[in-house]
Protein backbone atom coordinates (compact mmCIF):
# COMPACT_ATOMS: atom_id res chain seq x y z
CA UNK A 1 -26.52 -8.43 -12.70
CA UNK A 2 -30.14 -9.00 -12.00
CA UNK A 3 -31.22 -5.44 -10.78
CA UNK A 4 -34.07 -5.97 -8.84
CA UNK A 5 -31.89 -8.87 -6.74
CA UNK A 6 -29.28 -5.86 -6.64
CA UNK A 7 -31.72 -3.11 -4.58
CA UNK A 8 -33.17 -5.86 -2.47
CA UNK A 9 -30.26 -7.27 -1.29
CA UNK A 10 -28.26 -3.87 -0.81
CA UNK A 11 -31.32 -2.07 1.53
CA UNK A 12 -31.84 -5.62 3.07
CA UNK A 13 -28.23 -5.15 4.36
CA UNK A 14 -28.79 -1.42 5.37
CA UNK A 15 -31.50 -1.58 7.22
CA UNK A 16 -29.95 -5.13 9.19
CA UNK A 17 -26.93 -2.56 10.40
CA UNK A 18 -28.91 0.29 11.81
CA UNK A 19 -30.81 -0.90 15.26
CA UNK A 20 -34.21 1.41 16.30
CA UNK A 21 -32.06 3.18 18.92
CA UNK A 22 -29.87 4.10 16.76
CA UNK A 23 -32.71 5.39 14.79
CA UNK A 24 -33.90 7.06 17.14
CA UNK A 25 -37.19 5.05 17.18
CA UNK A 26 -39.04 4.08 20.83
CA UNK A 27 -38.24 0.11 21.91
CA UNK A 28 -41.43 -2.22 21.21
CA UNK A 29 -42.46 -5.59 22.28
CA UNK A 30 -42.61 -7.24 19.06
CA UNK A 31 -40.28 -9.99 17.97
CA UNK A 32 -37.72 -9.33 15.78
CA UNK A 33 -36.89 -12.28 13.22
CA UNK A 34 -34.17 -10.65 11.17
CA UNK A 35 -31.62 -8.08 12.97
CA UNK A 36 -31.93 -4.29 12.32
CA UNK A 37 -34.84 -2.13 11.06
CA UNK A 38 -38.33 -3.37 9.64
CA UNK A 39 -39.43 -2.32 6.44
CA UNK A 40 -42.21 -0.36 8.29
CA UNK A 41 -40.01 1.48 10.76
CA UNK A 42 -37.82 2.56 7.00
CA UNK A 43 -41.10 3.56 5.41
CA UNK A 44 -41.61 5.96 8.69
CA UNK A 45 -38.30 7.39 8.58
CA UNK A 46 -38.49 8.11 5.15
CA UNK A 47 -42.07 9.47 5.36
CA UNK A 48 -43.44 6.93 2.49
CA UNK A 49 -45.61 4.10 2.95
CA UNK A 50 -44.86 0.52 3.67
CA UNK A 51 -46.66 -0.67 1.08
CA UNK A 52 -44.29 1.72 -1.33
CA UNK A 53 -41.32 1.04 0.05
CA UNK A 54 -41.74 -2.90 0.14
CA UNK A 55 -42.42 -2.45 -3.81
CA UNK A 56 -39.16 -0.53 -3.98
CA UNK A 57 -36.94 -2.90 -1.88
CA UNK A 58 -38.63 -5.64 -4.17
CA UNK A 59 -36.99 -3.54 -7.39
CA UNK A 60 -40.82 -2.91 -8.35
CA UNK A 61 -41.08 0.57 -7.66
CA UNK A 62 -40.04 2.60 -11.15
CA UNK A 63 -38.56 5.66 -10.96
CA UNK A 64 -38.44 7.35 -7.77
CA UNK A 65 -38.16 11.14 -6.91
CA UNK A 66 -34.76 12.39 -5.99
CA UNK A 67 -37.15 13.04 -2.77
CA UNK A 68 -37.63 9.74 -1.81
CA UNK A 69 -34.58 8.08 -2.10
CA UNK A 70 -32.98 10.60 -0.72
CA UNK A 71 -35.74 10.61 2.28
CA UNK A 72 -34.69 6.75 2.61
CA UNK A 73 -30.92 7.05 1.87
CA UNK A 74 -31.17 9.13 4.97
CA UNK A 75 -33.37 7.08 6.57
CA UNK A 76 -30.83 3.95 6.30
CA UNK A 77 -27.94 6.59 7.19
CA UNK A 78 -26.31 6.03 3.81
CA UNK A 79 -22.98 7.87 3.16
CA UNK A 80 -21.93 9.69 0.10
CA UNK A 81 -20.39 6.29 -1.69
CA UNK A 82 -23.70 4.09 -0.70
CA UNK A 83 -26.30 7.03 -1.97
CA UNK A 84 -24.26 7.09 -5.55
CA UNK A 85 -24.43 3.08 -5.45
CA UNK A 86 -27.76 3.22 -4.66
CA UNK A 87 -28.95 5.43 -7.78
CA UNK A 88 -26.99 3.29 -9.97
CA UNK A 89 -28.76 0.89 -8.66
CA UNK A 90 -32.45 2.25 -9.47
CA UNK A 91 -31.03 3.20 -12.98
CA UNK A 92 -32.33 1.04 -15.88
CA UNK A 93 -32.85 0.73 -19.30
CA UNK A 94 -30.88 2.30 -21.65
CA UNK A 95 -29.81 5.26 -18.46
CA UNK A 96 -27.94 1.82 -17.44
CA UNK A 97 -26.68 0.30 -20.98
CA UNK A 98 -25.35 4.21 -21.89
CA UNK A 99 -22.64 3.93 -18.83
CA UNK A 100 -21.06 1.22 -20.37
CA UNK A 101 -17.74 1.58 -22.00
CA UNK A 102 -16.71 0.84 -25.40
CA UNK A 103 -13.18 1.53 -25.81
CA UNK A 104 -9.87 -0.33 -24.32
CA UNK A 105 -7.93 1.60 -21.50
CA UNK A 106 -4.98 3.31 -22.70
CA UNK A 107 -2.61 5.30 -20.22
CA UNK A 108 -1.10 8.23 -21.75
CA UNK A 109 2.69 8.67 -22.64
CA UNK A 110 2.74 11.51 -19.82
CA UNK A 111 1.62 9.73 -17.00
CA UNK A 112 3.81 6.51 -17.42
CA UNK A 113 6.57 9.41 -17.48
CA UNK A 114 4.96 10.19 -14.24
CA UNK A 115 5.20 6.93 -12.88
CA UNK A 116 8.61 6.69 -13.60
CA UNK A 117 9.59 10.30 -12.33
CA UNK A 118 8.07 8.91 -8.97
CA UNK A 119 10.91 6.73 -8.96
CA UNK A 120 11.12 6.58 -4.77
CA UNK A 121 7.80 4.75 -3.70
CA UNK A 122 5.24 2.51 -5.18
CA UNK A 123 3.07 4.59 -7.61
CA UNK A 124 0.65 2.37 -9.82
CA UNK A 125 -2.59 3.04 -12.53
CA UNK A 126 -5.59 1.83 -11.74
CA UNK A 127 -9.00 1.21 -14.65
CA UNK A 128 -12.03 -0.30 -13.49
CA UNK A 129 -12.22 -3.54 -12.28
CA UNK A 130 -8.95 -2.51 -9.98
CA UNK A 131 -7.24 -3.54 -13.49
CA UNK A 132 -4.06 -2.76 -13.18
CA UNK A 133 -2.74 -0.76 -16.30
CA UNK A 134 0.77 0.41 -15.50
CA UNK A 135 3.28 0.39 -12.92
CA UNK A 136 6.50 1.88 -11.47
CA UNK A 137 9.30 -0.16 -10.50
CA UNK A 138 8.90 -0.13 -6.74
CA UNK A 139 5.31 -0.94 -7.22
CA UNK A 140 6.09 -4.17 -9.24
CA UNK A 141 9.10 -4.95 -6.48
CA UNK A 142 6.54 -4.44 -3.66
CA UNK A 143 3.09 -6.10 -4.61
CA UNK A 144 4.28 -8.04 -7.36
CA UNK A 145 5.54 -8.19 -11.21
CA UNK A 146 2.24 -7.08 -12.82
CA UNK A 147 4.25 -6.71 -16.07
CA UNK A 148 5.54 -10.53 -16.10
CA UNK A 149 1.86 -11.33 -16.03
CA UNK A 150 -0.49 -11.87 -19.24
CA UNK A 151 -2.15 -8.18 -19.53
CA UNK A 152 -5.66 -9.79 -18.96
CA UNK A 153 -4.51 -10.89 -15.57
CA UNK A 154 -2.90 -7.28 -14.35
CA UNK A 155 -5.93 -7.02 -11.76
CA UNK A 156 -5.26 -6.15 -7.91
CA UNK A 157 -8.55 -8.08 -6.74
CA UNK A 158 -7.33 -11.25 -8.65
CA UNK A 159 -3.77 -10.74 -7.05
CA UNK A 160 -5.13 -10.05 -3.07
CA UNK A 161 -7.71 -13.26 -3.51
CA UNK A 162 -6.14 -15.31 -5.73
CA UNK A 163 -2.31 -14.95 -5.37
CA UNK A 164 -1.28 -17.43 -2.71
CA UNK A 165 1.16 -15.16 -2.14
CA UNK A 166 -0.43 -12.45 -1.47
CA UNK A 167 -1.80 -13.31 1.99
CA UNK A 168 1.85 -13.49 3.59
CA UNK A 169 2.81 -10.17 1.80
CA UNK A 170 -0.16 -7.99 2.57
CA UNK A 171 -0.97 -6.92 5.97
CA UNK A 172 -4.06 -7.06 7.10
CA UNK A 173 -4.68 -9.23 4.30
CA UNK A 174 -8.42 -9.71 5.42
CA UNK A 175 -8.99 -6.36 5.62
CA UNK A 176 -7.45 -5.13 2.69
CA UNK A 177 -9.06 -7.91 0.47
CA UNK A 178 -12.72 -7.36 1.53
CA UNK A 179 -12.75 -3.43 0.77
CA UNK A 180 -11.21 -4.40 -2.37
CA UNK A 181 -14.56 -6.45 -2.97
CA UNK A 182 -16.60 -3.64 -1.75
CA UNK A 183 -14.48 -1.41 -4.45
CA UNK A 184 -15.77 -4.01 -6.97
CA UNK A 185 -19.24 -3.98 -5.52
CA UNK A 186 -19.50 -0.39 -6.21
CA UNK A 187 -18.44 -0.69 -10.14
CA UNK A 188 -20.39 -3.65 -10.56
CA UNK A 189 -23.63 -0.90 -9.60
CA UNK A 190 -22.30 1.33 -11.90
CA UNK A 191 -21.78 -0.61 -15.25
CA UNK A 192 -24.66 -3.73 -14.47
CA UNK A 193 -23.16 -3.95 -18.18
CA UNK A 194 -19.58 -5.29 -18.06
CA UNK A 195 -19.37 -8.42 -19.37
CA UNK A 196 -15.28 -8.73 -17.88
CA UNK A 197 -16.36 -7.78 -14.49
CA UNK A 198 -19.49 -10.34 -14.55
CA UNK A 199 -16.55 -12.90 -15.56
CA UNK A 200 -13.97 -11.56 -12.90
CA UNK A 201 -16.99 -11.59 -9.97
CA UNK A 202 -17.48 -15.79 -11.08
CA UNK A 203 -13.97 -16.14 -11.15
CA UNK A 204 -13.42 -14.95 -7.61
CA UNK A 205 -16.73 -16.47 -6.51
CA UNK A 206 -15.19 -19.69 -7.62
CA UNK A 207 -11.68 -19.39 -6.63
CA UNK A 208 -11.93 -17.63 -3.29
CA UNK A 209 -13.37 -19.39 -0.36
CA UNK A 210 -13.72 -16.07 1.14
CA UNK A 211 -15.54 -13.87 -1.39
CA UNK A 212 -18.54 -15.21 -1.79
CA UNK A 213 -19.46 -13.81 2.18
CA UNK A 214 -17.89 -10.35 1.29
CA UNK A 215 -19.94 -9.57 -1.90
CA UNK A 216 -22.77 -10.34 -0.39
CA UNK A 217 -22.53 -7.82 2.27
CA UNK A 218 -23.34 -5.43 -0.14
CA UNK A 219 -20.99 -3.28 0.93
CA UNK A 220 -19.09 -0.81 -1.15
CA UNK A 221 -16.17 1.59 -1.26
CA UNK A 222 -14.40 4.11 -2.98
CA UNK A 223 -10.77 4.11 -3.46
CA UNK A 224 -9.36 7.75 -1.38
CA UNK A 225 -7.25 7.30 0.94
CA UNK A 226 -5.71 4.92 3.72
CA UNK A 227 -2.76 3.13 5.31
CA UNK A 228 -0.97 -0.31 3.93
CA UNK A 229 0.96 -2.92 5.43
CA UNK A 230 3.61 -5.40 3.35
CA UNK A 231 5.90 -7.73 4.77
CA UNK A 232 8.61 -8.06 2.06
CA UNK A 233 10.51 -11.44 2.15
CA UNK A 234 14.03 -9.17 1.43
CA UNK A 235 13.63 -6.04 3.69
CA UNK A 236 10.83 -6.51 5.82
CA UNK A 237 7.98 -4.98 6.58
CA UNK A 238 7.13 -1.89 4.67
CA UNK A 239 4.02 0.87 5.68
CA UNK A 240 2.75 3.51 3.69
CA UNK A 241 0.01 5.87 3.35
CA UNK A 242 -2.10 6.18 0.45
CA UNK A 243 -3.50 8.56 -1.75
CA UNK A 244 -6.24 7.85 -4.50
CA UNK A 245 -6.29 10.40 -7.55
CA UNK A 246 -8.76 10.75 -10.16
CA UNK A 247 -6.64 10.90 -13.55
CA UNK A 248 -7.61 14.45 -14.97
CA UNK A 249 -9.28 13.13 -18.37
CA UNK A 250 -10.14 10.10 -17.84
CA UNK A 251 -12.48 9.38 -14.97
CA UNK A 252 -12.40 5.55 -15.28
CA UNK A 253 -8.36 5.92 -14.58
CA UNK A 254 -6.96 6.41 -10.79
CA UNK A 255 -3.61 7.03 -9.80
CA UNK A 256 -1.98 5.49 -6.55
CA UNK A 257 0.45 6.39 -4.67
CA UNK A 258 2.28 4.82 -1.66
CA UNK A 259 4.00 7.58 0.39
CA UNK A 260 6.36 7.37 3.37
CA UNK A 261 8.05 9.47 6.31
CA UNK A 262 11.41 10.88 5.24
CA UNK A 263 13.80 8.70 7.29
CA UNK A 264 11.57 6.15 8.13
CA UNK A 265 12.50 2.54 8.54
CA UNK A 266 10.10 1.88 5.26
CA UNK A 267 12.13 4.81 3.71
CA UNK A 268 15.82 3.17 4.01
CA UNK A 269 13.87 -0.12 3.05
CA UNK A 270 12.58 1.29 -0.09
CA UNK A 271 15.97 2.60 -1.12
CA UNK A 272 17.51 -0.49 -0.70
CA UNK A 273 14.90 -2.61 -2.23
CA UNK A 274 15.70 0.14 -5.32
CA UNK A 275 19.09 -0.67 -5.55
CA UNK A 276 18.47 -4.26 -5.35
CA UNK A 277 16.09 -4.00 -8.45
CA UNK A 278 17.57 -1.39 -10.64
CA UNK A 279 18.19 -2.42 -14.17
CA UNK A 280 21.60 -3.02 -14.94
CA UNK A 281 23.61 -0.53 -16.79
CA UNK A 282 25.80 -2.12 -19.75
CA UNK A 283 29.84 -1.24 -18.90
CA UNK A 284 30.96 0.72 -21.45
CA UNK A 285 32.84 -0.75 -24.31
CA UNK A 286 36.77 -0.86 -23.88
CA UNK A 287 38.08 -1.53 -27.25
CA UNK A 288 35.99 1.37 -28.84
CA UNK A 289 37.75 4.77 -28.50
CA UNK A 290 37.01 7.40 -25.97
C-alpha cells in the first residue's frame, strides 16, 4: 500500500461524514465544494494548525504525539476500530515491516476438536485475510464446502464477492459483503506488508463490480458480533447470531460461531440439514462373527 495515499484518503472520508453541526461548529456563508468538514474547521477541533494538519492528511507529517492524533481522532469522532486503523496507518518503517508475519497458519489439534464438539450450529476458524482455516460440518453445509476447495481459495471475502452463489444464499448480501471489505480494510492498515492480501485486494478489485466503491470508503471493521441471514436451497431460510472470539494464543486466529434459539424454526432446520449431511456409517459386516 502506498501509505501516504492510505492517511489521505482515510481522514478525507472522515471528515466528508461529520457535518459542522454535528461538530458543533457555528453555520458560515462560505461555499462548500466537497461535503463534510474543512481541513481548517479539523485543525480547530483538534487544537493544531491548518498548516500541520494539511501536512499530516498529505502523509507528510512524521511522527505525531499520541496528543495529536488523539486530539484529531476525536476531532473526526473516530471509534475504537478507526483510532487503531488510524495508528497503523501513521506507522512506518521498520514499526510497519516488524508486524508482518512469517509463519503459515496452523490451527491446533484442540480447537478442530472444538469445532467438531460444536457439532449443532455453524462454528468456523478464521486467519487474516478472513482466510478460512477450518470448519465444522454445519458450517461447510451452510456457507459452502470450504474443504472441497484448493486451500489457497478457503477465503470468506472471495466466497461473498466472488461466489455467484453466494448472493442468493446470503441475506443481506450487500450488507454483509461490504463490512467484509471494511474487515479487510482494517488488516490491510495493519500489515501494509502482505504480499497475499495486496494480491487478494487486485483480485477482488478485478472480479467484483462492486468492490472497488466499498474499499474506497475507507471504512473499516472488526469482526465481534452480529446477526446473519441464509436462505438454504434444502430447508430454507436460516438466522443466527454471531459471536467473534479471539483464539487464546494466537491473535491472528478468530473463532465463529453461529448460534440459535432453542426451538427455533432455524433450530429444527439445522437438525435436519445435520441429518441430511452426516457421514455415512459402514453396516457392520455379516459374515464376520459377533
Amino acid at each position: 500500500m502506498d501509505r501516504t495515499k492510505e492517511i489521505s484518503g482515510f481522514l478525507r472520508s472522515r471528515r466528508a461524514a461529520i457535518t459542522p453541526g454535528e461538530a458543533g461548529l457555528p453555520a458560515d456563508e462560505r461555499v462548500r465544494r466537497v461535503p463534510g468538514l474543512r481541513r481548517d474547521e479539523v485543525a480547530r477541533l483538534a487544537g493544531v494548525s491548518t498548516e500541520y494538519y494539511t501536512r499530516l492528511e498529505q502523509g507528510r507529517a512524521r511522527n505525531p504525539s499520541p496528543e495529536v492524533v488523539e486530539a484529531i481522532a476525536v476531532a473526526l469522532r473516530m471509534d475504537e476500530t478507526e483510532r487503531e486503523h488510524f495508528t497503523d496507518l501513521l506507522r512506518t518503517g521498520a514499526a510497519a515491516v516488524r508486524r508482518a508475519p512469517a509463519r503459515a497458519p496452523r490451527v491446533r489439534a484442540g480447537l478442530h476438536l472444538m469445532l467438531e464438539t460444536l457439532q449443532h450450529v455453524p462454528a468456523f476458524v478464521l486467519g487474516r485475510r478472513t482466510d478460512v482455516l477450518a470448519s465444522n460440518r454445519l458450517a461447510r453445509a451452510v456457507l459452502t464446502d470450504f474443504d472441497a476447495l484448493p486451500a489457497n481459495r478457503r477465503n470468506l471475502a472471495r466466497y461473498y464477492l466472488l461466489d455467484p452463489g453466494a448472493r442468493e444464499r446470503v441475506g443481506d448480501w450487500e450488507r454483509i459483503a461490504a463490512e467484509t471489505v471494511a474487515i479487510l480494510r482494517l488488516e490491510a492498515g495493519r500489515y501494509p506488508q502482505d504480499r497475499q492480501l495486496a494480491d487478494l485486494v487486485g483480485e477482488l478489485t478485478l472480479c467484483s463490480p462492486e468492490f472497488s466503491g466499498w474499499w474506497n470508503d475507507h471504512r473499516v471493521l472488526r469482526r465481534t458480533h452480529g446477526a446473519k441471514h441464509y436462505r438454504h436451497p434444502l430447508v430454507g431460510d436460516l438466522h443466527f447470531a454471531y459471536e467473534s472470539f479471539q483464539v487464546p494464543g494466537d491473535a491472528e486466529q478468530t473463532l465463529c460461531v453461529y448460534s440459535v434459539e432453542p426451538g427455533s424454526e432455524t433450530a429444527q432446520a439445522l437438525q435436519v440439514l445435520a441429518s441430511w449431511t452426516a457421514p455415512e456409517v459402514p453396516a457392520p459386516d455379516a459374515s464376520r462373527p459377533g
